[in-house]
N, C-alpha and C. Protein backbone atom coordinates (compact mmCIF):
# COMPACT_ATOMS: atom_id res chain seq x y z
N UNK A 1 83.81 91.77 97.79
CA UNK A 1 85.25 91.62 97.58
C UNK A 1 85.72 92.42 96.36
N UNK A 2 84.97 93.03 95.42
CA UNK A 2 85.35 93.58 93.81
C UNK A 2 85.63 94.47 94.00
N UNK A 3 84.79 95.39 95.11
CA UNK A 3 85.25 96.81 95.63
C UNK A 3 86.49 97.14 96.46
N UNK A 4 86.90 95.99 97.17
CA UNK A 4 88.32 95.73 97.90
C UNK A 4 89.35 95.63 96.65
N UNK A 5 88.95 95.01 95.99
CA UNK A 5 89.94 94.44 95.06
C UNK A 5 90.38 95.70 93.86
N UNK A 6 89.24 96.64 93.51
CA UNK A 6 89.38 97.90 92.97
C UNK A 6 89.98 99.15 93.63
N UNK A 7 89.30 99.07 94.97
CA UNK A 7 90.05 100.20 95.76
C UNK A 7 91.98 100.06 95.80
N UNK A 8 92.29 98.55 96.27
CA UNK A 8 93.85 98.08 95.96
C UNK A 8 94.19 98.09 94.64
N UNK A 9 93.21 98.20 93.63
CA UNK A 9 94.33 98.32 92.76
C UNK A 9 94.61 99.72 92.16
N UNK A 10 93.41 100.41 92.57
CA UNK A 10 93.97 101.77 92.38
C UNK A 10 94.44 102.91 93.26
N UNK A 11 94.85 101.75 94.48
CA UNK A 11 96.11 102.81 95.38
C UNK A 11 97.23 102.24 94.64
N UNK A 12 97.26 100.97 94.26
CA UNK A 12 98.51 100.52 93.83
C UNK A 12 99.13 101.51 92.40
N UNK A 13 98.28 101.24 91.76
CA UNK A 13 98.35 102.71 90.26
C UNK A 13 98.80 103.89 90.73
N UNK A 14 98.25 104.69 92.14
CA UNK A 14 98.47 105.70 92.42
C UNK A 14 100.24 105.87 93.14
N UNK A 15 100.72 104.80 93.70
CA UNK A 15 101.95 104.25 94.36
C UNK A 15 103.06 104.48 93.27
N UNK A 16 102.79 103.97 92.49
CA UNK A 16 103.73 103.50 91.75
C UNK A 16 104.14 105.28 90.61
N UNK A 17 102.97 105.88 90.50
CA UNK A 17 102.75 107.55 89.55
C UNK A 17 103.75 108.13 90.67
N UNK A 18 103.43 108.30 91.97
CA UNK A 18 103.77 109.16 93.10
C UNK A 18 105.33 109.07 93.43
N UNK A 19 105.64 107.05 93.10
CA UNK A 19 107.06 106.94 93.43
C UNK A 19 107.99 107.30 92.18
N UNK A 20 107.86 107.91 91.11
CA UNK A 20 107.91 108.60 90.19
C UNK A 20 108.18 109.84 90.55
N UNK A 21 106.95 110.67 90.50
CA UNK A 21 107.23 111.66 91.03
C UNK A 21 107.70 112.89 92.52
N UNK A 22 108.14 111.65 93.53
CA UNK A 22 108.55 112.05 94.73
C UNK A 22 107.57 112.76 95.41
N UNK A 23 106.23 112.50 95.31
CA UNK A 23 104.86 113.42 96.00
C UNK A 23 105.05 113.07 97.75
N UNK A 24 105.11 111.26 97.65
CA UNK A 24 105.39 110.76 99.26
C UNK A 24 104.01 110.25 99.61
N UNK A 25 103.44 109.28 98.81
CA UNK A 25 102.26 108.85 98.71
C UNK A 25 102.86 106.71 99.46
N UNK A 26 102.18 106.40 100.20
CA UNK A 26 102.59 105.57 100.65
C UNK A 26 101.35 104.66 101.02
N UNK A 27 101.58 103.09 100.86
CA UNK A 27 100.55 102.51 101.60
C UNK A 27 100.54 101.81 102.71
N UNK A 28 99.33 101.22 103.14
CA UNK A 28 99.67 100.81 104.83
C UNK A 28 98.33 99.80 105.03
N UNK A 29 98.64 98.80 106.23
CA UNK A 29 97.59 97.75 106.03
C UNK A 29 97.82 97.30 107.11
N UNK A 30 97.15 96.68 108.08
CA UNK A 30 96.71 96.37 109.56
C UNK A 30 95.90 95.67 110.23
N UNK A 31 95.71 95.50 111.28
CA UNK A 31 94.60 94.88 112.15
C UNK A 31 93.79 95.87 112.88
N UNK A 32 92.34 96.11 112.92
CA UNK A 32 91.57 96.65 114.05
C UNK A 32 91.38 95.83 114.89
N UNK A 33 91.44 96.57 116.27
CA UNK A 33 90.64 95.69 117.50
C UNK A 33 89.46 96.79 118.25
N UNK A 34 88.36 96.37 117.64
CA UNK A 34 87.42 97.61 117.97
C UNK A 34 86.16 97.03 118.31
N UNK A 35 85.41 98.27 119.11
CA UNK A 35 84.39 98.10 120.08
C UNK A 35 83.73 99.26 119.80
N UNK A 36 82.63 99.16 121.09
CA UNK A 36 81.72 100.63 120.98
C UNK A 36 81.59 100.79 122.16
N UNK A 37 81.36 102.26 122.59
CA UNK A 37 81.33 102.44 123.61
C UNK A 37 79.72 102.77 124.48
N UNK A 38 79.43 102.43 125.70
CA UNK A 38 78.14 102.55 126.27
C UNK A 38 77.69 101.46 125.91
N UNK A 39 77.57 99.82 125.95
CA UNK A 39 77.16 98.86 125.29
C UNK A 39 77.08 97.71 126.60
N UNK A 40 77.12 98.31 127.63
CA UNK A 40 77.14 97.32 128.83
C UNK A 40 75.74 96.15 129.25
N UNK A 41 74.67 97.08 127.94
CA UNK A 41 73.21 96.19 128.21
C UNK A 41 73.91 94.95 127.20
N UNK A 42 74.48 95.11 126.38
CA UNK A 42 74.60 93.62 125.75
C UNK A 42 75.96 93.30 126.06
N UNK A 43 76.45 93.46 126.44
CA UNK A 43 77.54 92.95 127.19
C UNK A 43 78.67 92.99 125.92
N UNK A 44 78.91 94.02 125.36
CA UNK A 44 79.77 94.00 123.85
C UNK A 44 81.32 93.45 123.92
N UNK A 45 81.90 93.18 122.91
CA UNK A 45 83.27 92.76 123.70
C UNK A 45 84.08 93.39 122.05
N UNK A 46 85.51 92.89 122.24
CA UNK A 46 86.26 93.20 121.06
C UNK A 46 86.18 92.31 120.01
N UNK A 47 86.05 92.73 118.78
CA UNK A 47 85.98 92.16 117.00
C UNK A 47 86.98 92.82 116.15
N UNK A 48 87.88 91.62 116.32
CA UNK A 48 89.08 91.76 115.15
C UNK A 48 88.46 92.10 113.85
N UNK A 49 89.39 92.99 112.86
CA UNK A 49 88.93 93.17 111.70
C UNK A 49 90.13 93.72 111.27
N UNK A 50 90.12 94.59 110.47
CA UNK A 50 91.61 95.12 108.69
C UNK A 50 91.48 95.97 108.63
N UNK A 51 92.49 96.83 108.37
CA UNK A 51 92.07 97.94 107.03
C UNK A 51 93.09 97.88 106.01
N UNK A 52 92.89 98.27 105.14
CA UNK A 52 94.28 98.90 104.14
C UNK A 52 93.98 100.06 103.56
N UNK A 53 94.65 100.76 102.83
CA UNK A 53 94.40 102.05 102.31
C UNK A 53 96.32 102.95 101.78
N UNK A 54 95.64 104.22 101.88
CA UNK A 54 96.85 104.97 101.06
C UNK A 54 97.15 105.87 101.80
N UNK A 55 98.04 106.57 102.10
CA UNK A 55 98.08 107.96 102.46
C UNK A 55 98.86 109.13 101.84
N UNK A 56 99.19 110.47 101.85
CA UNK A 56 99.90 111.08 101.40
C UNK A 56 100.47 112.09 102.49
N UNK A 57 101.92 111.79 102.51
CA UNK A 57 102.65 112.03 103.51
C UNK A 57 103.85 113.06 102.92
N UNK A 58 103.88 114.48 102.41
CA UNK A 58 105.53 114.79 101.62
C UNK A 58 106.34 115.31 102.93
N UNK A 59 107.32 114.85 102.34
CA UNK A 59 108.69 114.59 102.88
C UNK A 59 109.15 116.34 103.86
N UNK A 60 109.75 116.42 105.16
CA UNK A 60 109.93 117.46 105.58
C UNK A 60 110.95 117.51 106.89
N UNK A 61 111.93 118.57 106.74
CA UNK A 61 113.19 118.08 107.46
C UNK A 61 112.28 118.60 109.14
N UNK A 62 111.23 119.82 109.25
CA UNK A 62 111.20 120.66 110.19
C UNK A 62 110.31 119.04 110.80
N UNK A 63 109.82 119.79 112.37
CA UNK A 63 109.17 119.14 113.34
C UNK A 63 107.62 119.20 113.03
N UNK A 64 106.71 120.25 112.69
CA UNK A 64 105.59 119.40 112.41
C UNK A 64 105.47 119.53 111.14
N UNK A 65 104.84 118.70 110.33
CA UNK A 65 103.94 118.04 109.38
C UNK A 65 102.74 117.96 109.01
N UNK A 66 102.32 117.14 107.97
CA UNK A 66 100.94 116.71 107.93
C UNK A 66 100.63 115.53 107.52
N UNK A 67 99.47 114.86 107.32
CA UNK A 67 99.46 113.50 106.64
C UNK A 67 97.73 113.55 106.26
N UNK A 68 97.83 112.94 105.15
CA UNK A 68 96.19 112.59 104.59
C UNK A 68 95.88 110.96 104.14
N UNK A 69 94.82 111.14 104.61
CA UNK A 69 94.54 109.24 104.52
C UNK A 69 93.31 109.03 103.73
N UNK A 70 93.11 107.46 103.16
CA UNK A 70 92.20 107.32 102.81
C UNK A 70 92.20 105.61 103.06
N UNK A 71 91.46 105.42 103.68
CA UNK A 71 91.62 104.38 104.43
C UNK A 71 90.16 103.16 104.05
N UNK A 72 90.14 101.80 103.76
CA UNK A 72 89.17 100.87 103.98
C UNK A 72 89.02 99.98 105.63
N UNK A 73 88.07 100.20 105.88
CA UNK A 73 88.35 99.55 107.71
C UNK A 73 87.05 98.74 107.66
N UNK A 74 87.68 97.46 107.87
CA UNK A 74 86.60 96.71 108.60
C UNK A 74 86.71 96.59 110.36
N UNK A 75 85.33 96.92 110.78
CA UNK A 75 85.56 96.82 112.27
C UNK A 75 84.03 96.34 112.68
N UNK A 76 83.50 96.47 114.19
CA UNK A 76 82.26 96.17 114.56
C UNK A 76 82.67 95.94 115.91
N UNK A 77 81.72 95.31 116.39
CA UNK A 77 81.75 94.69 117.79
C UNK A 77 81.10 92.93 118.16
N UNK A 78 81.53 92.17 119.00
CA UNK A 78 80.60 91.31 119.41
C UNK A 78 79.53 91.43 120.44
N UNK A 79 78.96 90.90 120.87
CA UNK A 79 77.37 90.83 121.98
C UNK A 79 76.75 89.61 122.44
N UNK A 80 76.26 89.40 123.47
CA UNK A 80 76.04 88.65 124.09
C UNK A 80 75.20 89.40 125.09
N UNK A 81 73.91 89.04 125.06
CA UNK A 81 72.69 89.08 125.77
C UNK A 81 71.92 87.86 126.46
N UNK A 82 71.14 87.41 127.58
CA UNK A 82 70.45 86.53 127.92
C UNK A 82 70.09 85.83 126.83
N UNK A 83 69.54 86.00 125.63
CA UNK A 83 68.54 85.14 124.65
C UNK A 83 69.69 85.29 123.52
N UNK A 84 70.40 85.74 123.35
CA UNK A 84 71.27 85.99 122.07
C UNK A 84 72.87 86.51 121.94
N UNK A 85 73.25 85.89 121.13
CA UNK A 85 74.91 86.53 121.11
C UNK A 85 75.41 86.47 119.48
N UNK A 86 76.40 87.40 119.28
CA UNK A 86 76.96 87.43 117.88
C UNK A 86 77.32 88.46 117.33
N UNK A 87 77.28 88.65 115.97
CA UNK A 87 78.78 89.81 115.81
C UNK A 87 77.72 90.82 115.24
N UNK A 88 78.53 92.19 115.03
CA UNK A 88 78.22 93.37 114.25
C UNK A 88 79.17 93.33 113.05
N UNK A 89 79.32 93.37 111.82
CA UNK A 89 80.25 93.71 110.76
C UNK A 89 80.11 94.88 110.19
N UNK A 90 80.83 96.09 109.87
CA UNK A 90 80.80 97.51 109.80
C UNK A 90 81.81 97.91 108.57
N UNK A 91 81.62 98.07 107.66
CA UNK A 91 82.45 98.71 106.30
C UNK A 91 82.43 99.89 106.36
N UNK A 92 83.46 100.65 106.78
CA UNK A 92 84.17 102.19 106.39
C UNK A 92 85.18 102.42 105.55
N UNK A 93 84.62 103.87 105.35
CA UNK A 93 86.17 104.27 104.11
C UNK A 93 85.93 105.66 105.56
N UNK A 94 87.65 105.45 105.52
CA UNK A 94 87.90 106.77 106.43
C UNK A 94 88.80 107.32 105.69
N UNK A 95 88.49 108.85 106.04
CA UNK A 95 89.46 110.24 106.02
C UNK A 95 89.99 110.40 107.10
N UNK A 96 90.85 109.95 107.50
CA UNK A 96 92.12 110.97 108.86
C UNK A 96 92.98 112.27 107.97
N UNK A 97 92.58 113.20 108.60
CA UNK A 97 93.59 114.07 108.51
C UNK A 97 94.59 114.51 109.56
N UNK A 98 95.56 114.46 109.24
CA UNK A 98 96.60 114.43 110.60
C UNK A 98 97.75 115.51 111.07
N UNK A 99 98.09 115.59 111.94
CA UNK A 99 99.34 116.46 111.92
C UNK A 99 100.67 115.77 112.79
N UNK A 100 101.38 115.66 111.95
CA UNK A 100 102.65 114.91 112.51
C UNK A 100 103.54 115.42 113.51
N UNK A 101 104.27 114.87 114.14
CA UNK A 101 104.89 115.65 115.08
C UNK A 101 106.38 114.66 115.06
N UNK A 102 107.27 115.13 114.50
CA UNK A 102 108.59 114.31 114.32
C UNK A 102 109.69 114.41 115.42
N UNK A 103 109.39 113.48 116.58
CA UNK A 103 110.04 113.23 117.27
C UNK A 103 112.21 113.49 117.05
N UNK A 104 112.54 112.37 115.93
CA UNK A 104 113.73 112.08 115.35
C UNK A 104 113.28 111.68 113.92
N UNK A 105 113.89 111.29 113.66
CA UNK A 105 113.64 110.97 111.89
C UNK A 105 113.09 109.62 112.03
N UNK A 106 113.31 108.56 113.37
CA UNK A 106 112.65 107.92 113.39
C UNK A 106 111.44 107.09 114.05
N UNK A 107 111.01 108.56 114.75
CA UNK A 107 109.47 108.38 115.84
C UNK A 107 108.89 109.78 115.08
N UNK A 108 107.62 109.27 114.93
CA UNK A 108 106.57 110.14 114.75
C UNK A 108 105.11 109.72 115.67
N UNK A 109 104.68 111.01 116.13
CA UNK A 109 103.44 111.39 116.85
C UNK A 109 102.54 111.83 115.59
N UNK A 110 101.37 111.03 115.67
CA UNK A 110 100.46 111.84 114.81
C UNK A 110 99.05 112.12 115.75
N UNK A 111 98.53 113.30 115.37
CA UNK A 111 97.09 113.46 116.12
C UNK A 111 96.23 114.22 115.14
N UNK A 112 95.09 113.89 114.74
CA UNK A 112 94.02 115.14 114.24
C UNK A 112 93.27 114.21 114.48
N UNK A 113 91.90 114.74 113.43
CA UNK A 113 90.13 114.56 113.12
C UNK A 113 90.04 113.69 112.07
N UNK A 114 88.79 112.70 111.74
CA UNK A 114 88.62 112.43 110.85
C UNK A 114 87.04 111.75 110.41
N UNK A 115 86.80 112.01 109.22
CA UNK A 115 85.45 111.28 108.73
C UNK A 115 85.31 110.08 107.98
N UNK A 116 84.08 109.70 108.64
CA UNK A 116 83.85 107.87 108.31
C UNK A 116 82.71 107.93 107.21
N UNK A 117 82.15 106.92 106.59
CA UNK A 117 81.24 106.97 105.78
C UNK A 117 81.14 105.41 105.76
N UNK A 118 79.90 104.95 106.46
CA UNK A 118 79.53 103.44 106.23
C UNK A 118 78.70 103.02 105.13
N UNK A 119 80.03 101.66 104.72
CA UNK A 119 79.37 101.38 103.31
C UNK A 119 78.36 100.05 103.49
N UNK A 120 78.46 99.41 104.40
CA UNK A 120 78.00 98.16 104.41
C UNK A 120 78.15 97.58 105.66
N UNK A 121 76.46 97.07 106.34
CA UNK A 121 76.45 96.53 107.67
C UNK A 121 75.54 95.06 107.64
N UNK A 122 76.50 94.36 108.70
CA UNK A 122 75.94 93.16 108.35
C UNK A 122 76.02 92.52 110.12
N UNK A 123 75.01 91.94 110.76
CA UNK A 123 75.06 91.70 111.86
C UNK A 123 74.62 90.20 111.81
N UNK A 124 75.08 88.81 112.95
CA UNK A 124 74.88 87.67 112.87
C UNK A 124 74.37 87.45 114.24
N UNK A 125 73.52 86.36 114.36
CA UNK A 125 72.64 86.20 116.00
C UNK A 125 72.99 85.09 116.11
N UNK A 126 73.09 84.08 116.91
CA UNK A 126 72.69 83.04 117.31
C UNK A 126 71.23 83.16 117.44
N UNK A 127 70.42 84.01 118.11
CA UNK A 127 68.88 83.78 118.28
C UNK A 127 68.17 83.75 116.97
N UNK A 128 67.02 83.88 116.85
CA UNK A 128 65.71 83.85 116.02
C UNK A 128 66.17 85.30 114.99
N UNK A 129 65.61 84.93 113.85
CA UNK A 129 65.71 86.15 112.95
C UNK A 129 64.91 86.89 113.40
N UNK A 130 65.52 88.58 113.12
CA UNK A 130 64.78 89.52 113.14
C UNK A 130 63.84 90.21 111.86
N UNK A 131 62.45 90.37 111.90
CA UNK A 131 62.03 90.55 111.13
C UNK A 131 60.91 91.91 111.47
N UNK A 132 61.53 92.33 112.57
CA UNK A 132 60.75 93.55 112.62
C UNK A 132 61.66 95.27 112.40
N UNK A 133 62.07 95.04 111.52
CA UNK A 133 62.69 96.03 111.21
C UNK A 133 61.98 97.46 110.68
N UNK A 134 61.87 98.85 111.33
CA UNK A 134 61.20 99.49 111.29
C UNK A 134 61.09 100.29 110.07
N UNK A 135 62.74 100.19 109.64
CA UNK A 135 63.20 101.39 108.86
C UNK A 135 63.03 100.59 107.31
N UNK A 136 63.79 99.12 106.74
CA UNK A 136 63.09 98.36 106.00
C UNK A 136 64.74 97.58 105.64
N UNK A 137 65.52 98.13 105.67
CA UNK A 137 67.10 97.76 105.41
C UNK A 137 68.02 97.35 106.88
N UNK A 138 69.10 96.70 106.87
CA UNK A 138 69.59 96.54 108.02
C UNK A 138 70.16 97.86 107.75
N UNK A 139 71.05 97.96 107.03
CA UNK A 139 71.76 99.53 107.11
C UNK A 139 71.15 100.74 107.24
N UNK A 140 69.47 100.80 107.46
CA UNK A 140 69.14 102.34 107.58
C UNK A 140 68.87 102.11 109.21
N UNK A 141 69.56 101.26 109.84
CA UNK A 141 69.28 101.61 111.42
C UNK A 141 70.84 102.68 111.46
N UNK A 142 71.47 102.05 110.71
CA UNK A 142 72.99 102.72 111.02
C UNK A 142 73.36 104.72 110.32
N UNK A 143 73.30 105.46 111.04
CA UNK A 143 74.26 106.92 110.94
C UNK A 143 74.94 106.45 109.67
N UNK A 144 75.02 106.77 108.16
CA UNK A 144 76.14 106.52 107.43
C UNK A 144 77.26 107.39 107.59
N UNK A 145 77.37 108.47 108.37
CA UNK A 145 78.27 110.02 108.32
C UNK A 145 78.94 109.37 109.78
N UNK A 146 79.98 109.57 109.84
CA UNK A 146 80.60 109.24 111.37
C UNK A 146 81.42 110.38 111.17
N UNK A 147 82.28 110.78 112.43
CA UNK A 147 83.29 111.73 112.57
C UNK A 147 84.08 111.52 114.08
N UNK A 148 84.98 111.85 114.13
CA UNK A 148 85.91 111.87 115.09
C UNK A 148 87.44 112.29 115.67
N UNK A 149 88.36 111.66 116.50
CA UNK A 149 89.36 112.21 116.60
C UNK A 149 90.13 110.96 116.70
N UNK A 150 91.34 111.06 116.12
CA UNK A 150 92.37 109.97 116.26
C UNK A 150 94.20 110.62 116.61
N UNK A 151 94.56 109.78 117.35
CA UNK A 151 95.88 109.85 118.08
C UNK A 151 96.92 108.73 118.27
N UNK A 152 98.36 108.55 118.00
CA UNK A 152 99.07 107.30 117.54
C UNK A 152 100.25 108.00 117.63
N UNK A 153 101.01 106.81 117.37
CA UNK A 153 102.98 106.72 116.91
C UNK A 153 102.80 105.79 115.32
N UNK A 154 104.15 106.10 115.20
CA UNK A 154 104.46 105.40 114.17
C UNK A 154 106.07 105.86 114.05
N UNK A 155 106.83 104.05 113.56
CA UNK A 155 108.28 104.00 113.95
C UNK A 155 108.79 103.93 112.27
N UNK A 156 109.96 104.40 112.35
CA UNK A 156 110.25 104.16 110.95
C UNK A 156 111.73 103.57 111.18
N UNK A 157 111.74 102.34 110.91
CA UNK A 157 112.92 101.52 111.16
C UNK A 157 114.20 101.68 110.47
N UNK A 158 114.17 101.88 108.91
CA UNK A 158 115.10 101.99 108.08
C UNK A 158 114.02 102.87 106.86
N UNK A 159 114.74 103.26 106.15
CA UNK A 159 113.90 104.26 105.11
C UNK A 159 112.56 103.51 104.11
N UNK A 160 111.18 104.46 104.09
CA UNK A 160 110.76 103.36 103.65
C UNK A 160 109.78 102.77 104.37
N UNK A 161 109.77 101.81 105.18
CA UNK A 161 109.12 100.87 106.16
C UNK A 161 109.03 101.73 107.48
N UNK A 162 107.70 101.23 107.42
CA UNK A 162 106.88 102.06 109.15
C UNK A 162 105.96 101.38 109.43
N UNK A 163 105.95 100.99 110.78
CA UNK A 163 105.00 100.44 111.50
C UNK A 163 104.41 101.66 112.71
N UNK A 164 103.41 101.12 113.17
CA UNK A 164 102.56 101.94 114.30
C UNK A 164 101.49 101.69 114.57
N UNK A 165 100.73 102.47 115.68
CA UNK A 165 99.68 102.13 115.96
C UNK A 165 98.58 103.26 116.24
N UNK A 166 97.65 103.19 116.15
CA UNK A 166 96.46 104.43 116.27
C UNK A 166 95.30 104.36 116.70
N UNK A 167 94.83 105.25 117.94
CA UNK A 167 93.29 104.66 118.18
C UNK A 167 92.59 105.66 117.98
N UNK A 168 91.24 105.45 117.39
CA UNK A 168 90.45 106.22 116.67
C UNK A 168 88.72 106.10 117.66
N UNK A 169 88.35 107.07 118.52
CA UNK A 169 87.39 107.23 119.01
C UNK A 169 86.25 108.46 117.72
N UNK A 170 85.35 107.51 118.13
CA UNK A 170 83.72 108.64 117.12
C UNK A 170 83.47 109.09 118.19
N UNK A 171 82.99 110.49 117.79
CA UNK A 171 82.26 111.67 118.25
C UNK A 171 80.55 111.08 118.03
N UNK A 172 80.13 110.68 116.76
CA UNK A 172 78.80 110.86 116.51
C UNK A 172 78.30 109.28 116.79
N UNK A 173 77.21 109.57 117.16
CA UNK A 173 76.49 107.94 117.82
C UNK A 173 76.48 106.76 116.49
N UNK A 174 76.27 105.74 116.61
CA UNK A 174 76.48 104.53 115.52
C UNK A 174 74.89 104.23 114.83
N UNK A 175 74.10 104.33 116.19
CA UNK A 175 72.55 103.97 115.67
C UNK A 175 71.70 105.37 115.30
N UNK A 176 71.16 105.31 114.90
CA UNK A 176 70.12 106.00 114.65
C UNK A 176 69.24 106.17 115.54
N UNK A 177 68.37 107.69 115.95
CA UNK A 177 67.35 107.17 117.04
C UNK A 177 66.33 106.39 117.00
N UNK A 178 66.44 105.25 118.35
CA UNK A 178 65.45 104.43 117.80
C UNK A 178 63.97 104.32 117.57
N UNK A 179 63.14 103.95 116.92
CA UNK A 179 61.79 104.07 117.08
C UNK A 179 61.19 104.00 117.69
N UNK A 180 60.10 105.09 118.08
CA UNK A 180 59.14 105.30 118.61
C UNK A 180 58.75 103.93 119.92
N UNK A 181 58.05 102.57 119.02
CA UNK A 181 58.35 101.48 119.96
C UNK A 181 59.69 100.78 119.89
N UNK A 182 60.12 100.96 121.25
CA UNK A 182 61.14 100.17 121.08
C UNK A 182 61.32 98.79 121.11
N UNK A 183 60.16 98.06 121.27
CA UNK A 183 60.42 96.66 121.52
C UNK A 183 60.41 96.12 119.96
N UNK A 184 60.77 97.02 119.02
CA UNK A 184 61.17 96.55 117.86
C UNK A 184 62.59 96.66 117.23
N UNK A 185 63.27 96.88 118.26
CA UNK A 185 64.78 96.88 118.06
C UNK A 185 65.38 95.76 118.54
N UNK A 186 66.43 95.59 117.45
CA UNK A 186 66.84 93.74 117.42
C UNK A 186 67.49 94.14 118.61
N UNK A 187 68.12 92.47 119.21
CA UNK A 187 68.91 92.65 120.43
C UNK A 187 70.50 93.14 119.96
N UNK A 188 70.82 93.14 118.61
CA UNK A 188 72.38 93.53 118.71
C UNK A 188 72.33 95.38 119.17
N UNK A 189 71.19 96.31 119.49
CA UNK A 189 71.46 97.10 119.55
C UNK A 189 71.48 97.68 120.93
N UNK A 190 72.76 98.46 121.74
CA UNK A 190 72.16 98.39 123.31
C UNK A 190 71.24 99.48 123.44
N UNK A 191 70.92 99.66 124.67
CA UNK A 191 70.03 100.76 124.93
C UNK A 191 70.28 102.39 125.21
N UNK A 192 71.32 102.31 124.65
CA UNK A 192 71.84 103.96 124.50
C UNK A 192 72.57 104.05 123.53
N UNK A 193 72.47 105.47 122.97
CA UNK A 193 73.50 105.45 121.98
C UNK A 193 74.74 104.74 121.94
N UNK A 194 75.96 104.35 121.05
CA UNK A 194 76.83 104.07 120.95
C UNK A 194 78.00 104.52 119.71
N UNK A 195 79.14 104.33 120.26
CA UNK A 195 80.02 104.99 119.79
C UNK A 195 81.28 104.24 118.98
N UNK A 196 81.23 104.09 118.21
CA UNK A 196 82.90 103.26 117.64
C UNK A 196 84.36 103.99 118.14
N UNK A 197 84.91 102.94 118.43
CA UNK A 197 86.35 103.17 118.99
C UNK A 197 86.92 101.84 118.75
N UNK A 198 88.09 102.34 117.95
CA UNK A 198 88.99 101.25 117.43
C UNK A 198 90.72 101.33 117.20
N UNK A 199 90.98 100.68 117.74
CA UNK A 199 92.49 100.75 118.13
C UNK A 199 93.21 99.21 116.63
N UNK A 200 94.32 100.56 116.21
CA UNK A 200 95.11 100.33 114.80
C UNK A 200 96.39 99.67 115.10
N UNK A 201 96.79 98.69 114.66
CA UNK A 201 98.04 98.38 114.98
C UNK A 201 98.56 97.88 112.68
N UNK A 202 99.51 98.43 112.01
CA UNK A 202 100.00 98.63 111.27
C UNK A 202 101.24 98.41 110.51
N UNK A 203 101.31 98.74 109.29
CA UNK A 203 102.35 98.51 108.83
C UNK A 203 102.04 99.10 107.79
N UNK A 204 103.63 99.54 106.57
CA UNK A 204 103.03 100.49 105.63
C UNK A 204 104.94 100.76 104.71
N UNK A 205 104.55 100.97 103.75
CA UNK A 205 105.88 101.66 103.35
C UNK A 205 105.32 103.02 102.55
N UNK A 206 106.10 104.17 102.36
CA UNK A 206 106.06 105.22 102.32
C UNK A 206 107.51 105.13 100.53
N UNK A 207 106.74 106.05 99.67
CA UNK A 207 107.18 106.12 98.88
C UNK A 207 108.76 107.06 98.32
């Protein structure tokens, strides 16, 4: 929680310099509803989770734009197998970089790329602990580098205040390849690679 609590307070520091100087630095905070994709051996389903973060957005009368993010996301998946069921928990800091597309002054299209970096994984079973872990950490089963593409709206009601929504599919697999024997891989992991995809629903004011 200290690192949540540091990261907010120094977008908030950064908010307040920016609304000063008219840069167009804005923050924004939300719900994930995210999954992975290829996960049909454990039967994966959707796991609510957050993000909050900052972005920097300057101000522009023409039609396209840009936008830069820096984002905290909690997301994961749930599972349910014959012998076992329970969650994945997944800590990212994402980079979206974006390009806006200004509908009217008050619809915007955004679409680009962006990179993930996992800070912290934490998975829960109902079954038996796992204690055959090959690698020696829960987090060195997990890719820390992710990358991908993301695509959304976002409404701007009155000046200021914007809501929207965004779904964010990975390019690069979630697990690591697995070891050699596999009957040492816990059950939260399915049997093929997998992919994060997580759909943003938001809110945010813009400086």
């Amino acid at each position: 929680m200290k690192p949540i609590l540091l990261i907010l307070a120094m977008l908030f520091s950064s908010a307040v310099y920016c609304q000063d100087k008219g840069i167009g630095l804005g923050l924004k905070a939300g719900l994930n509803f995210s999954n992975v994709t290829n996960a049909s051996s454990i039967n994966s389903s959707s796991q609510t989770g957050f993000h909050v973060g900052a972005f920097l957005a300057p101000a522009s009368k023409a039609i396209l734009g840009y936008r830069t993010e820096l984002i905290y996301s909690r997301q994961g998946y749930n599972y349910a197998t014959n012998s076992t069921s329970g969650s994945v928990n997944l800590d990212y800091i994402l980079l979206p970089q974006m390009l806006v597309i200004n509908i009217t002054k008050f619809v915007q299209l955004q679409v680009g790329m962006q990179v993930a970096f996992l800070l912290n994984a934490k998975a829960d079973s109902s079954g038996s602990s796992f204690s055959g872990n090959p690698y020696g950490k829960l987090l060195d089963y997990y890719n820390k580098f992710d990358y991908g593409a993301a695509g959304g709206i976002e409404v701007h009601p009155f000046k200021g205040l914007l809501i929207g929504a965004r779904y964010n599919i990975s390019f690069g697999d979630l697990y690591k390849t697995p070891a050699s024997n596999a009957s040492v891989q816990p059950s939260f992991i399915p049997d093929v690679n997998v992919k994060n995809n997580v759909l943003q629903i938001f809110t945010g004011y813009r400086f």
